[in-house]
C-alpha atoms as a PDB file:
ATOM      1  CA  UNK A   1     123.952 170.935 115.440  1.00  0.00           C
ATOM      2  CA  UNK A   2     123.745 174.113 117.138  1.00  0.00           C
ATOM      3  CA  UNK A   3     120.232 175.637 118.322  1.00  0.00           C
ATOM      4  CA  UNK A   4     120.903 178.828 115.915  1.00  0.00           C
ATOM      5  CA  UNK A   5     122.131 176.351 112.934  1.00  0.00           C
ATOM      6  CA  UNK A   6     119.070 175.051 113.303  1.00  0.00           C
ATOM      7  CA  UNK A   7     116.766 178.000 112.950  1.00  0.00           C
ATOM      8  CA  UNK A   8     118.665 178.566 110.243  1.00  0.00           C
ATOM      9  CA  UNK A   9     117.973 176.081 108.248  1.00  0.00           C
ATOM     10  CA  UNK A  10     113.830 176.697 108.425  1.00  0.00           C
ATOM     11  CA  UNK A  11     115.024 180.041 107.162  1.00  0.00           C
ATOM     12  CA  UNK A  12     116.567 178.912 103.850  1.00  0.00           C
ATOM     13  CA  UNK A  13     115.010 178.383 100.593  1.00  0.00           C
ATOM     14  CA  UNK A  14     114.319 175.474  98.717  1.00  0.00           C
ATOM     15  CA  UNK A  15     116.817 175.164  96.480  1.00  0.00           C
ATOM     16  CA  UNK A  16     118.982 175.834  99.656  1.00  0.00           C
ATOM     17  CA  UNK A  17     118.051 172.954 101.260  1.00  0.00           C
ATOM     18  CA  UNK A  18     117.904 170.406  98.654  1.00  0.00           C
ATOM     19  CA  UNK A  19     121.797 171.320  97.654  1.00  0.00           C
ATOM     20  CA  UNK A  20     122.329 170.526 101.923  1.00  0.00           C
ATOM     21  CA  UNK A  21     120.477 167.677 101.707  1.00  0.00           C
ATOM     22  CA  UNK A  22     122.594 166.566  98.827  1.00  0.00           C
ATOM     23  CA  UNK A  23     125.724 167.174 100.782  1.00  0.00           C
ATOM     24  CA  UNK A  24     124.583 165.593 103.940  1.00  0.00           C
ATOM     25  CA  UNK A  25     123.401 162.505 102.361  1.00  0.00           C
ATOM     26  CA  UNK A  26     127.059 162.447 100.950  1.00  0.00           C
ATOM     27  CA  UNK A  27     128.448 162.870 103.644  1.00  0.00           C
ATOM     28  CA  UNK A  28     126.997 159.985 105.569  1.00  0.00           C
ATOM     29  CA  UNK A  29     127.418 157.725 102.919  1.00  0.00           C
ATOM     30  CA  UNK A  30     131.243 158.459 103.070  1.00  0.00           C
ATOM     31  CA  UNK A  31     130.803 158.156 107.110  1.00  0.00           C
ATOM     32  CA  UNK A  32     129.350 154.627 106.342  1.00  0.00           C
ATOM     33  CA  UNK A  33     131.846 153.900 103.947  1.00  0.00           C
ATOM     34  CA  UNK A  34     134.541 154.630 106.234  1.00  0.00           C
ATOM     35  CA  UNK A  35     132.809 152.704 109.038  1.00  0.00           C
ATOM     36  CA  UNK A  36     133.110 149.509 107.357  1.00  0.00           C
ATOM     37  CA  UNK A  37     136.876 150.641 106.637  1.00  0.00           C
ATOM     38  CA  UNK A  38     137.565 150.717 109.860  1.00  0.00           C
ATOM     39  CA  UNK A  39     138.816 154.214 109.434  1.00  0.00           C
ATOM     40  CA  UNK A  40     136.621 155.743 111.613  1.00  0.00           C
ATOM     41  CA  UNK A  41     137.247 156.616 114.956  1.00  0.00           C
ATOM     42  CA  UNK A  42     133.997 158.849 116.007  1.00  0.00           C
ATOM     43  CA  UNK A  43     131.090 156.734 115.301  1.00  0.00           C
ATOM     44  CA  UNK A  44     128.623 159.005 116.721  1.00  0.00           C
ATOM     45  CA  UNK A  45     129.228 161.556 113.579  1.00  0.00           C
ATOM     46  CA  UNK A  46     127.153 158.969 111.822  1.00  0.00           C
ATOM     47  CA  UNK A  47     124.407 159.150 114.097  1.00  0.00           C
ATOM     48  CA  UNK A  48     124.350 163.408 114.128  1.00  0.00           C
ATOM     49  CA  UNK A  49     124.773 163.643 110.614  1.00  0.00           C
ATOM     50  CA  UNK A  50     121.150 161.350 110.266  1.00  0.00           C
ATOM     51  CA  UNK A  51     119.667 163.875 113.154  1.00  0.00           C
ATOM     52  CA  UNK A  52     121.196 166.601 110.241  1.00  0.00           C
ATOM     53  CA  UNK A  53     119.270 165.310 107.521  1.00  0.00           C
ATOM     54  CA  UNK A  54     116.022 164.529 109.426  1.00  0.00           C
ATOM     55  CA  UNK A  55     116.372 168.389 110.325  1.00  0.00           C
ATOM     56  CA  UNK A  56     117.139 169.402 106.746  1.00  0.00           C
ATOM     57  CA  UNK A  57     114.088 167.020 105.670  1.00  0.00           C
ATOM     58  CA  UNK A  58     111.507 168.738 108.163  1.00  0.00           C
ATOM     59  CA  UNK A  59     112.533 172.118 107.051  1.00  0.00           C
ATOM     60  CA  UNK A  60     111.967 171.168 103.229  1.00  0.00           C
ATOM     61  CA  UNK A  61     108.493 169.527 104.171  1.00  0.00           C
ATOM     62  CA  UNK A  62     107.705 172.591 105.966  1.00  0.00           C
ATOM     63  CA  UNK A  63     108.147 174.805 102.987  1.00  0.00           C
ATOM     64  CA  UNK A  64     106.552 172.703 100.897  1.00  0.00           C
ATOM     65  CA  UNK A  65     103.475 172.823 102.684  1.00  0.00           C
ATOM     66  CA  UNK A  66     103.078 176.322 103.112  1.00  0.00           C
ATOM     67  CA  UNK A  67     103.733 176.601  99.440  1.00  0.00           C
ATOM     68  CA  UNK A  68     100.881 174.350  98.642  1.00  0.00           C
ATOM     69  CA  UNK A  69      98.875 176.056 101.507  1.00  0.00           C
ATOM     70  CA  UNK A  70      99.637 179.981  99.555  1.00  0.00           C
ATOM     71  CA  UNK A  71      98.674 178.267  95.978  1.00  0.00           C
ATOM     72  CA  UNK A  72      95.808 176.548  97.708  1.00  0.00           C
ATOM     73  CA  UNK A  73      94.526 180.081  98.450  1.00  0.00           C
END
């Protein structure tokens, strides 16, 4: 992931993220799947789409705390 993709993503909303969560946690599960099919030749998508969704999960945890710091208030 590029160093702009990922300012973008601390940029989106909420709802933003979850639905590229969703997708990324799709996504490696078809990676996986195709692993154990042997139909994979690049095994190191596997390993940048989990960096993806760690990303993707910081972000959300990020706005989630600064929501709960702004109600908090």
């Amino acid at each position: 992931m590029k160093s702009k993709d990922k300012k973008d993503l601390f940029t989106k909303s909420l709802t933003e993220l979850k639905k590229k969560l969703s997708d990324g946690r799709d996504e490696l599960f078809n990676l996986k799947l195709d692993l154990s099919q042997n139909k994979l030749k690049n095994t190191k998508s596997i390993t940048l789409k989990r960096k993806e969704i760690a990303l993707i999960l910081t972000a959300l945890r990020e706005k989630e705390y600064e929501n709960a710091k702004n109600t908090n208030r």
